[in-house]
Protein backbone atom coordinates (compact mmCIF):
# COMPACT_ATOMS: atom_id res chain seq x y z
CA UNK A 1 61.14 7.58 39.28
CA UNK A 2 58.52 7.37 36.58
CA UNK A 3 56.66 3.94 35.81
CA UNK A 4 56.71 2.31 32.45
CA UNK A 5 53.22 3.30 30.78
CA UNK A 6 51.29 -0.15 30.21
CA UNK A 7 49.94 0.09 26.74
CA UNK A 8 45.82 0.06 26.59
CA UNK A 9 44.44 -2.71 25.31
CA UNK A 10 40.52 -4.19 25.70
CA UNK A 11 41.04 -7.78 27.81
CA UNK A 12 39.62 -10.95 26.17
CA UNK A 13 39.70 -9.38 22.64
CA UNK A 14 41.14 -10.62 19.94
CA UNK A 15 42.16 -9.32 16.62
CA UNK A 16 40.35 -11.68 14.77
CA UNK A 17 36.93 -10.93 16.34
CA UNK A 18 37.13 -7.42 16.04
CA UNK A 19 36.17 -8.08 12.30
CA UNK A 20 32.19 -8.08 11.52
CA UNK A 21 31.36 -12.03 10.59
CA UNK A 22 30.45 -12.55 7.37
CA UNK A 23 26.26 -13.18 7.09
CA UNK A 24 25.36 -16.46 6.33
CA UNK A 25 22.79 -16.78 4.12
CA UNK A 26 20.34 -19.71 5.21
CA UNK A 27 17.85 -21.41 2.84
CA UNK A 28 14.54 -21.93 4.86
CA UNK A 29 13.21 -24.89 4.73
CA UNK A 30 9.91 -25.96 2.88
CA UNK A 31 7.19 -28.41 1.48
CA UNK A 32 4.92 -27.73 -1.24
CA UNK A 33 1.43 -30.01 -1.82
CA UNK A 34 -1.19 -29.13 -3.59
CA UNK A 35 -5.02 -27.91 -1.92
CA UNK A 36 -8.47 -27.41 -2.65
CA UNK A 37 -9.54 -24.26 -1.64
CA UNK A 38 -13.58 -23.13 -1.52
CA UNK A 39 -14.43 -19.45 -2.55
CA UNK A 40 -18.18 -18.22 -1.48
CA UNK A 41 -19.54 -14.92 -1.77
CA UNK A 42 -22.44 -13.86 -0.32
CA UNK A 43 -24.82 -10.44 0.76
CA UNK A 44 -22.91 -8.72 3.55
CA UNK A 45 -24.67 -8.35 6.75
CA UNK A 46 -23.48 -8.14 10.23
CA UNK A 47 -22.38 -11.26 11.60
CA UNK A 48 -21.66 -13.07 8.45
CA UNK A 49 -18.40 -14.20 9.60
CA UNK A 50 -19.85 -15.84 12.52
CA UNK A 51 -23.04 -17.13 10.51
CA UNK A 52 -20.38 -19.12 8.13
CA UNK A 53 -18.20 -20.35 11.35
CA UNK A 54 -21.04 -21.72 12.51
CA UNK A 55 -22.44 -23.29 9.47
CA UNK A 56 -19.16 -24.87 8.98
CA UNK A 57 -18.78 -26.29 12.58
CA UNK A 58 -22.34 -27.23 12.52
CA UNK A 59 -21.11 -29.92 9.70
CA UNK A 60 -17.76 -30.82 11.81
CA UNK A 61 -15.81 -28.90 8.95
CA UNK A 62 -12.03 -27.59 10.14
CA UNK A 63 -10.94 -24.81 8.68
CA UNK A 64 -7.88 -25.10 8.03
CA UNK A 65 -6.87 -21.81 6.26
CA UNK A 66 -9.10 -18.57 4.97
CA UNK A 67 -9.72 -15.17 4.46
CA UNK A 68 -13.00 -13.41 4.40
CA UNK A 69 -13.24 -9.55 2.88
CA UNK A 70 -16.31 -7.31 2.33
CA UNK A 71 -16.70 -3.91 -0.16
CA UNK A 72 -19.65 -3.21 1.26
CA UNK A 73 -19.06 0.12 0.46
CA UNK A 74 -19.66 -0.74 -3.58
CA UNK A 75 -20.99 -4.10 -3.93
CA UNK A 76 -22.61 -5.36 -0.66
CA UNK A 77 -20.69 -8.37 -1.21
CA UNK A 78 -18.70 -10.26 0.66
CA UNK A 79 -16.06 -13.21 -0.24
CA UNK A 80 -14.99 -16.13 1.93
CA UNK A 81 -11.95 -18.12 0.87
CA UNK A 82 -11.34 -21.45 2.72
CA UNK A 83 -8.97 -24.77 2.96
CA UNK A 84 -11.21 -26.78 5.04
CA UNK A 85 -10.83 -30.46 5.61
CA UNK A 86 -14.22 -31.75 3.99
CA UNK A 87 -15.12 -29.87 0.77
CA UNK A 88 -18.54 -31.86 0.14
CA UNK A 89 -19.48 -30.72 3.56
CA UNK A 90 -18.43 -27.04 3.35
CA UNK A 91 -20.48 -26.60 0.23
CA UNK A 92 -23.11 -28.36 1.77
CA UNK A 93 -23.02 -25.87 4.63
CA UNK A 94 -22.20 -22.49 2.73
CA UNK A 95 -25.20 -23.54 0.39
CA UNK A 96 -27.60 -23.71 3.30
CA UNK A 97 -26.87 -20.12 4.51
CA UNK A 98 -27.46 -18.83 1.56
CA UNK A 99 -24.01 -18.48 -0.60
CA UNK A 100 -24.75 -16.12 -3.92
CA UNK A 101 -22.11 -18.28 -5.75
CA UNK A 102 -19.44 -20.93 -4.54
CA UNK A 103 -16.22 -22.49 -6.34
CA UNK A 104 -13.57 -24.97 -6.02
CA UNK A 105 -10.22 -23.91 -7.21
CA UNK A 106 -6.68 -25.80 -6.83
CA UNK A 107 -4.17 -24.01 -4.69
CA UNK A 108 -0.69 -25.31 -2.81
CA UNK A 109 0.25 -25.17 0.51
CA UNK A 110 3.33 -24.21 1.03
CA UNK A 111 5.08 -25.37 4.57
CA UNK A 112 8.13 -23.75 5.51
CA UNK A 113 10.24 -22.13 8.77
CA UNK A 114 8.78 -18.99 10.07
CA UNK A 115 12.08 -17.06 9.46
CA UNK A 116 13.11 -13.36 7.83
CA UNK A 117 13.22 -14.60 3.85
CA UNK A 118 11.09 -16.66 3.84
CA UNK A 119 8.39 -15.76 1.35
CA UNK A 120 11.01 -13.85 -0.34
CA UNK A 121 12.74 -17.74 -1.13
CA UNK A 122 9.85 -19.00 -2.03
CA UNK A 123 8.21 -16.45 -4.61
CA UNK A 124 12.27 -15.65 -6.32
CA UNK A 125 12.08 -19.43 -7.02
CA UNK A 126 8.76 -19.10 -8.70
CA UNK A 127 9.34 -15.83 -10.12
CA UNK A 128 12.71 -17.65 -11.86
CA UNK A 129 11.02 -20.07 -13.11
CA UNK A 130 8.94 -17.93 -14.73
CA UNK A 131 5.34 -18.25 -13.22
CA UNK A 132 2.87 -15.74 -12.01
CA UNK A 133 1.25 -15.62 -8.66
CA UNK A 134 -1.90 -14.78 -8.71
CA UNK A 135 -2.23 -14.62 -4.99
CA UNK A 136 -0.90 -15.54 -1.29
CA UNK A 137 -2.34 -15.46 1.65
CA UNK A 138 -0.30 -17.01 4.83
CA UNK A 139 -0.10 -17.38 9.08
CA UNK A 140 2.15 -19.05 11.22
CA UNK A 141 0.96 -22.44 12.18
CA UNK A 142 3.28 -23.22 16.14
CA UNK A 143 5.36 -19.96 15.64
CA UNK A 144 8.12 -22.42 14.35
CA UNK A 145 6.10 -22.94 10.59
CA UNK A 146 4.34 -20.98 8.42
CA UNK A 147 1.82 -21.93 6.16
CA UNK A 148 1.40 -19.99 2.88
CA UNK A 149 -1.47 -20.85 0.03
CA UNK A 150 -0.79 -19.54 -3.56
CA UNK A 151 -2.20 -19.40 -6.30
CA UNK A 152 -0.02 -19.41 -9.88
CA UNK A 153 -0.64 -19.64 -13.44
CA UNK A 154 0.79 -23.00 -13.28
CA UNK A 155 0.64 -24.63 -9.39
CA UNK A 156 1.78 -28.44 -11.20
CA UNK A 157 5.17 -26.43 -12.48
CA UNK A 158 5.65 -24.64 -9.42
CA UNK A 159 4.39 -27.33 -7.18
CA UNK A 160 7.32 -29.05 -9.16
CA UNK A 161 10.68 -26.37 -9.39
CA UNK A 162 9.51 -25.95 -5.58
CA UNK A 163 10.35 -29.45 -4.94
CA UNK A 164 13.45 -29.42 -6.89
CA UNK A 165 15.07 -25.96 -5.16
């Protein structure tokens, strides 16, 4: 006698879940504030870097944020760009080491969850409401945050349709 053929079917499957999930897109969360930022430039040399860490520690400045470049290869200049958390001081220091030029300039900080999209949130909102950016520069703070400085043709208006996205 032949046995009925059981029919094949996966265990602990249902029909519903076979079907992809629909993505969820997720706003990441963010504060904007407004910064200071300090811009020095200076004749390249070897240790430079570590000449203006030390200047800047020497005065008990933080550094909160930067970037340092050189095009040593045209200009024999080099560029420091810092958020530190005592501007009079910083000056103070950079001047000392000998700093060709240096400049204040407003920027904003821009706090938000170190996720995919991120940035991409952030600079569509901007881009919306119609305002260039200049420039970004950005790290992750506790692998949770990120913190991003711009620059725009108008930080008070984005500072401001930041705040209200």
């Amino acid at each position: 006698m032949a046995k009925a053929a059981k029919k094949a079917t996966p265990k602990n499957v249902s029909r519903a879940a076979a079907k992809p999930a629909a993505k969820v897109a997720t706003v990441p969360a963010f504060t904007a504030k407004p910064a200071k930022e300090i811009t020095a430039t200076f004749l390249d040399s070897t240790g430079l870097t570590a000449k203006v860490a030390a200047a800047l520690a020497a005065e008990n400045v933080n550094i909160l944020a930067g970037t340092g470049y050189s095009a040593s290869g045209m200009s024999r200049k080099a560029t420091f760009t810092l958020i530190v958390d005592d501007l009079a001081k910083a000056e103070k220091a950079l001047d000392k080491i000998g700093a060709d030029d240096i400049q204040e300039s407003s920027v904003i900080l821009v706090e938000m969850t170190n996720k995919v999209g991120a940035l991409e949130r952030i600079s569509e909102i901007i881009a919306d409401a119609g305002i260039n950016i200049y420039y970004f520069y950005s790290t992750t703070s506790s692998g949770k945050t990120a913190t991003c400085v711009l620059k725009t043709a108008d930080d008070k208006k984005t500072i401001k349709v930041l705040h209200a996205a």
